[in-house]
PDB file of N, CA and C in Angstrom:
ATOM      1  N   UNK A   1      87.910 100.745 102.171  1.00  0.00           N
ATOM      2  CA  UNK A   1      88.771 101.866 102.497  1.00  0.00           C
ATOM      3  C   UNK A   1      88.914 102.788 101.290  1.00  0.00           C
ATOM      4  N   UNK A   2      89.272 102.231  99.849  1.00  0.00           N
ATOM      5  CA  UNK A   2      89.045 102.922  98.918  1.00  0.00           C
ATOM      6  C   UNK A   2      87.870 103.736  98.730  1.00  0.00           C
ATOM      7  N   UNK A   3      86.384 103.368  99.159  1.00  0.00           N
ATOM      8  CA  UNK A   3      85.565 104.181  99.196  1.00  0.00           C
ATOM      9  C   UNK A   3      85.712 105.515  99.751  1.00  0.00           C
ATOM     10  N   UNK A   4      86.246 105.153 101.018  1.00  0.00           N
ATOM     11  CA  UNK A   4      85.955 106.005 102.281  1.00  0.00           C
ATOM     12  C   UNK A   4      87.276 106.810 102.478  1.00  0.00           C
ATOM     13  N   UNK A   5      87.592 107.187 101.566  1.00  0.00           N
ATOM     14  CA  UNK A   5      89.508 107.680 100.730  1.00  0.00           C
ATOM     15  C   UNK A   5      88.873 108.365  99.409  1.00  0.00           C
ATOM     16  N   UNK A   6      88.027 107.880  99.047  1.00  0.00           N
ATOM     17  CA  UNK A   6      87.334 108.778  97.735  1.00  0.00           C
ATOM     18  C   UNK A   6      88.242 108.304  96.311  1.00  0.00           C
ATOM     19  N   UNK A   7      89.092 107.173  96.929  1.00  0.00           N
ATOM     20  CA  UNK A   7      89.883 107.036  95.847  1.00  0.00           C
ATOM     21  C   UNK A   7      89.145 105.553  94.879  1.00  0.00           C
ATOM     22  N   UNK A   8      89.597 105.240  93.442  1.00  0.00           N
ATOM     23  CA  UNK A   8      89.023 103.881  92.993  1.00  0.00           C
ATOM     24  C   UNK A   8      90.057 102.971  93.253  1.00  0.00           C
ATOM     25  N   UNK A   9      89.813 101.837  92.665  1.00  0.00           N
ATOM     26  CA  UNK A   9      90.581 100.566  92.307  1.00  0.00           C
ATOM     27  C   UNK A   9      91.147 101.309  90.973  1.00  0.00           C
ATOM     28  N   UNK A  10      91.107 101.501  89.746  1.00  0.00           N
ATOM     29  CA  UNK A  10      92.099 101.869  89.102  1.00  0.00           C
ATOM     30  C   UNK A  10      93.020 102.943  89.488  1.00  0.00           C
ATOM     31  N   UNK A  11      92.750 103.730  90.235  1.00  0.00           N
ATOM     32  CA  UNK A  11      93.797 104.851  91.006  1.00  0.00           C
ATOM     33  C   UNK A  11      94.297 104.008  91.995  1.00  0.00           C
ATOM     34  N   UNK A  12      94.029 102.741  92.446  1.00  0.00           N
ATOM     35  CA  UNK A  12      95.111 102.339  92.983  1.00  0.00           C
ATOM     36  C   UNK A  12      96.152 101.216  92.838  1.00  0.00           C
ATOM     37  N   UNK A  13      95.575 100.500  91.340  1.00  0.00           N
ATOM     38  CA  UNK A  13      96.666  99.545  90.640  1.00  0.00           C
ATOM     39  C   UNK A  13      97.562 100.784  89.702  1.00  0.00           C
ATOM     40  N   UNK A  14      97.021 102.109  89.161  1.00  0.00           N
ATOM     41  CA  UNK A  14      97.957 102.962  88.577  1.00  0.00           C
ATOM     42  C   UNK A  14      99.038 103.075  90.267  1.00  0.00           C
ATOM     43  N   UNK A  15      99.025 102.852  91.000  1.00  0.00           N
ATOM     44  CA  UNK A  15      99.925 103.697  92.147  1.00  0.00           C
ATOM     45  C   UNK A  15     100.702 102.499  92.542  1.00  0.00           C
ATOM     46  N   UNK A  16      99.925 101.288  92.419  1.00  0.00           N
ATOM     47  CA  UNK A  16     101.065 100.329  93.291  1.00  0.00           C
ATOM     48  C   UNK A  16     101.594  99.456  91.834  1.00  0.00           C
ATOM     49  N   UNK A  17     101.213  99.590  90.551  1.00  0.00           N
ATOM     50  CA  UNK A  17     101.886  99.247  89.265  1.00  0.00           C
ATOM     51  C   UNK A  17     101.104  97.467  89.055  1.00  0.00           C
ATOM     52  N   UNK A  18      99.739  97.258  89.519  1.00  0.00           N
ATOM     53  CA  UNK A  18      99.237  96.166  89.048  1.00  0.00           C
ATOM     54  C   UNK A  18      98.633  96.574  87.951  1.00  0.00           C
ATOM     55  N   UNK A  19      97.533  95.175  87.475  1.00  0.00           N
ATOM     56  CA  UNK A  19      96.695  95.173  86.754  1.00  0.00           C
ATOM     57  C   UNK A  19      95.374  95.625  87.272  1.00  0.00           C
ATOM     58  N   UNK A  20      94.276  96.331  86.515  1.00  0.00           N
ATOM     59  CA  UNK A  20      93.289  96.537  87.228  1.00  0.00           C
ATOM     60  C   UNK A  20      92.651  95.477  88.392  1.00  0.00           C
ATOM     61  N   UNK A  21      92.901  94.095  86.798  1.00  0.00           N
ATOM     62  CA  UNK A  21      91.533  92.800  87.618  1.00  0.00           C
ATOM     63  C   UNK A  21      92.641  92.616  88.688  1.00  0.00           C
ATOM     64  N   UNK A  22      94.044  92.509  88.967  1.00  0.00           N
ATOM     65  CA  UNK A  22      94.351  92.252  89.985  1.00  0.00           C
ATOM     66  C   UNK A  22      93.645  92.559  91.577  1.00  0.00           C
ATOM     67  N   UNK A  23      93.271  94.051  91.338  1.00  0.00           N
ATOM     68  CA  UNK A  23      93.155  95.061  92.414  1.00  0.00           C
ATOM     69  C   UNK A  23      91.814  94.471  92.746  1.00  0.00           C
ATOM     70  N   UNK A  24      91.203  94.486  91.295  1.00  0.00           N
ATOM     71  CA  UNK A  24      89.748  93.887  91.358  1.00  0.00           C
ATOM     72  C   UNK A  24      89.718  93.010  92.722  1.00  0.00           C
ATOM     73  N   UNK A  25      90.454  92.002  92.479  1.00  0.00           N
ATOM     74  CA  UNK A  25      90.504  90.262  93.062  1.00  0.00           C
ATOM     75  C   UNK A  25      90.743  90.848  94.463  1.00  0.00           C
ATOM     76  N   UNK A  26      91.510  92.031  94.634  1.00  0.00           N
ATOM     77  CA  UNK A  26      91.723  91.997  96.264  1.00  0.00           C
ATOM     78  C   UNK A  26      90.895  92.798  96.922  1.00  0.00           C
ATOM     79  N   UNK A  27      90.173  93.266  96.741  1.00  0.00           N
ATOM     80  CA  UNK A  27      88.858  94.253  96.882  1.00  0.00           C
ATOM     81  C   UNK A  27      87.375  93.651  96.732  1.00  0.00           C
ATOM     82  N   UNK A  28      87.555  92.278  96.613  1.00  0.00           N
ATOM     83  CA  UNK A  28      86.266  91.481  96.255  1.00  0.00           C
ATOM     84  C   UNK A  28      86.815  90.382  97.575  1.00  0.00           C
ATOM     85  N   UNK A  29      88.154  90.173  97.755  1.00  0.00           N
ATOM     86  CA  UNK A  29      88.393  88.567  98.686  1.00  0.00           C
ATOM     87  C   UNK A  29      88.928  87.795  97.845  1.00  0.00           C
ATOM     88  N   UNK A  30      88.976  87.606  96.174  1.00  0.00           N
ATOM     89  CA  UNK A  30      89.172  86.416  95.734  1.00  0.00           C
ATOM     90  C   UNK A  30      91.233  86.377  95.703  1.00  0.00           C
ATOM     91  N   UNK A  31      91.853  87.686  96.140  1.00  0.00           N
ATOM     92  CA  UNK A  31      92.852  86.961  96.077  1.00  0.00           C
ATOM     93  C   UNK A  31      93.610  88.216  97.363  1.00  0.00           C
ATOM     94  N   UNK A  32      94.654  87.919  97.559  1.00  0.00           N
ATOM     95  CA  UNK A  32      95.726  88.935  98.408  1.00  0.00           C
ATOM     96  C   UNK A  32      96.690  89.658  98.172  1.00  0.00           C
ATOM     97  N   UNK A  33      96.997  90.646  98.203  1.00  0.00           N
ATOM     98  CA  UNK A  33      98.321  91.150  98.158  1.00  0.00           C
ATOM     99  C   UNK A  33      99.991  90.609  99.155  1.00  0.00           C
ATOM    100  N   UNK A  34     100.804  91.035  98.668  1.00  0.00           N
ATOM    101  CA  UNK A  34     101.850  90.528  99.787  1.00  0.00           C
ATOM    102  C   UNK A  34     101.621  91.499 100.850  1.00  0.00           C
ATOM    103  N   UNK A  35     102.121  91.046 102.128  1.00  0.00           N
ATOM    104  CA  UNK A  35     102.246  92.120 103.211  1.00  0.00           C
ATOM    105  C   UNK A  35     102.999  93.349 102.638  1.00  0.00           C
ATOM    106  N   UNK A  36     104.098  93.646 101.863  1.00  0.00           N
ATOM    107  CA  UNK A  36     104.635  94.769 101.775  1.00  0.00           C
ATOM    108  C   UNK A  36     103.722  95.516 100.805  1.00  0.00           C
ATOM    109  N   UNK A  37     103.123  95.100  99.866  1.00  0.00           N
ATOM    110  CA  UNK A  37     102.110  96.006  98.879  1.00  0.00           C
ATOM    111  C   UNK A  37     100.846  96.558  99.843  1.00  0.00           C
ATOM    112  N   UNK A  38     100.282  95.572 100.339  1.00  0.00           N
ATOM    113  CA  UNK A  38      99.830  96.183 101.514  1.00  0.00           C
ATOM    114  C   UNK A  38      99.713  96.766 102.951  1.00  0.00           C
ATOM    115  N   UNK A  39     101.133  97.271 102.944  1.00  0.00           N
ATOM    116  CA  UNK A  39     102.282  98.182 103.801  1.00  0.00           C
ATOM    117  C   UNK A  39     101.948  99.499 102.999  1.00  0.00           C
ATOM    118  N   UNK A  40     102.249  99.514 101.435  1.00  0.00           N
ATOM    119  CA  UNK A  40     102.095 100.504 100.642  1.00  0.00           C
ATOM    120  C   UNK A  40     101.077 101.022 100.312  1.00  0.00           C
ATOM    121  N   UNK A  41      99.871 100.070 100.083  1.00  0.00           N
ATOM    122  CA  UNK A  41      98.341 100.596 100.307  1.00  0.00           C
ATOM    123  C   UNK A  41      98.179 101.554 101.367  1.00  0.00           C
ATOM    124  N   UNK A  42      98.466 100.816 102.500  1.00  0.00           N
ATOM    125  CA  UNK A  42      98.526 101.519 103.550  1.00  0.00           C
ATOM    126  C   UNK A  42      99.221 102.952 104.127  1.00  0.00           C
ATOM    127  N   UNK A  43      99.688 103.087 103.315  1.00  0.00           N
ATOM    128  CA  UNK A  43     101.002 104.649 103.037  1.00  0.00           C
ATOM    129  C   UNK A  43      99.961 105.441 102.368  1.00  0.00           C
ATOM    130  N   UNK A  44      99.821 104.618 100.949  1.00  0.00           N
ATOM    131  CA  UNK A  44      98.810 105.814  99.987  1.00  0.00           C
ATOM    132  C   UNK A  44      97.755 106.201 100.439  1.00  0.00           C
ATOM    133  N   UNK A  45      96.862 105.772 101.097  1.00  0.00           N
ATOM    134  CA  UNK A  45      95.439 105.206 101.946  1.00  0.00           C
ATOM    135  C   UNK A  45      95.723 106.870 103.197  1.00  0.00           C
ATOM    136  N   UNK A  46      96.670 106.421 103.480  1.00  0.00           N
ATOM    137  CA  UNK A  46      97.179 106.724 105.172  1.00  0.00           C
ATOM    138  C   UNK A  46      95.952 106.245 106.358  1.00  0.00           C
ATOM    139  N   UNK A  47      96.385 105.368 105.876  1.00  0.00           N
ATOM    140  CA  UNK A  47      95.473 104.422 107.465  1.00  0.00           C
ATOM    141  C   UNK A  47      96.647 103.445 107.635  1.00  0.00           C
ATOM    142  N   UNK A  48      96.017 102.975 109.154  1.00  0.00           N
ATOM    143  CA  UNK A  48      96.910 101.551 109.378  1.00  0.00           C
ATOM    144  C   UNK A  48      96.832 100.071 108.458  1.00  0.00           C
ATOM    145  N   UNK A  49      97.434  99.255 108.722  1.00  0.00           N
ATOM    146  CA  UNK A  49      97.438  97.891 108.249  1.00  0.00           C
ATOM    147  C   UNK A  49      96.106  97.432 108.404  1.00  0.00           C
ATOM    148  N   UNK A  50      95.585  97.761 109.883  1.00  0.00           N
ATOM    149  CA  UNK A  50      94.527  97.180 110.234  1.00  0.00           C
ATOM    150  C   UNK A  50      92.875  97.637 110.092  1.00  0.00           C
ATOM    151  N   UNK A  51      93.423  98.615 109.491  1.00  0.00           N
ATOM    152  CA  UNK A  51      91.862  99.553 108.773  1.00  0.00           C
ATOM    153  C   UNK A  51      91.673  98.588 107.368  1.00  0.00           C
ATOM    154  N   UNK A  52      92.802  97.744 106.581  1.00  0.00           N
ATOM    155  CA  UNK A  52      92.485  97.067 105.733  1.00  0.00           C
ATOM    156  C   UNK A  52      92.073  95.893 105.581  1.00  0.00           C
ATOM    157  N   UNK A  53      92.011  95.194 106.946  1.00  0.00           N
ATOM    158  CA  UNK A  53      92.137  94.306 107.066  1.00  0.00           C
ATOM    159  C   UNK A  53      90.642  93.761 108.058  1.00  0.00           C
ATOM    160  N   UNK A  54      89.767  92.785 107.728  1.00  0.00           N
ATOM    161  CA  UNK A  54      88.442  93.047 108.539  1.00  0.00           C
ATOM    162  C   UNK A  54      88.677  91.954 109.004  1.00  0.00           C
ATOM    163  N   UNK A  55      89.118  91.782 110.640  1.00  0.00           N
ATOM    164  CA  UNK A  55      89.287  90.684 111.561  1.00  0.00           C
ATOM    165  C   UNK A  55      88.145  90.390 111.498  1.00  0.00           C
ATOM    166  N   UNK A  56      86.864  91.056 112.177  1.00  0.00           N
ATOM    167  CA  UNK A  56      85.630  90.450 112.544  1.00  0.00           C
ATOM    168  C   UNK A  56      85.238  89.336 111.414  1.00  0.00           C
ATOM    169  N   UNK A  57      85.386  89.603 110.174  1.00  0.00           N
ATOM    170  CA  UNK A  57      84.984  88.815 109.037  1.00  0.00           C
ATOM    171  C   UNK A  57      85.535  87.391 109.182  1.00  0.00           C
ATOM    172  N   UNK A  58      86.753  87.077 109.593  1.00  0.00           N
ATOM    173  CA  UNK A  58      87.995  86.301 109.806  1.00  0.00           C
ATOM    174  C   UNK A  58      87.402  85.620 111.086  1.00  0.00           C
ATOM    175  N   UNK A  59      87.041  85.906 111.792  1.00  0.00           N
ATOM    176  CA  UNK A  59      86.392  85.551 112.854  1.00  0.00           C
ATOM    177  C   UNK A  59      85.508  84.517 112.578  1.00  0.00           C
ATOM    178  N   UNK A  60      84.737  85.222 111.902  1.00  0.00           N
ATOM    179  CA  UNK A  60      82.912  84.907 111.815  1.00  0.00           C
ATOM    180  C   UNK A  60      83.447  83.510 110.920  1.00  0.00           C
ATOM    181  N   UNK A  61      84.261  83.351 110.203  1.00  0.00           N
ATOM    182  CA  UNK A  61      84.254  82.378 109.216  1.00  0.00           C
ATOM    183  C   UNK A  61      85.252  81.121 109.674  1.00  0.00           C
ATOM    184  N   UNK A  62      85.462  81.420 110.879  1.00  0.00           N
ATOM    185  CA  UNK A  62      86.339  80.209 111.706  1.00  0.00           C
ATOM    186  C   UNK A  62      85.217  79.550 112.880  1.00  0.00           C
ATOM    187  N   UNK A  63      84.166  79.857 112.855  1.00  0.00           N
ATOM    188  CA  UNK A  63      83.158  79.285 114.023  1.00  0.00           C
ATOM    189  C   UNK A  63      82.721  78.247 113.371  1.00  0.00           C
TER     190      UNK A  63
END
């Protein structure tokens, strides 16, 4: 979504007040945000919850 927003990962740990590698970790899978930070992604972004979120992936990895 950050791509496709034109925005980076450091323009968006400067906005929600992490660390870069944090943002890193949630933009790779290796870690999550809370639901409300990513409530706020979702504000800055202006997309839904669910534009961030890739069910199909979630899917594929429960078969």
């Amino acid at each position: 979504m950050l791509v496709e927003k034109g925005k980076t990962s450091k323009w968006l740990s400067e906005q929600v007040g992490k660390d870069p590698a944090t943002v890193s970790k949630w933009c790779t899978n290796g870690a999550q945000p809370t639901l409300a930070t990513m409530m706020k992604i979702a504000q800055l972004l202006e997309c839904n919850l669910d534009d961030l979120v890739r069910f199909e992936a979630l899917a594929s990895n429960e078969e």
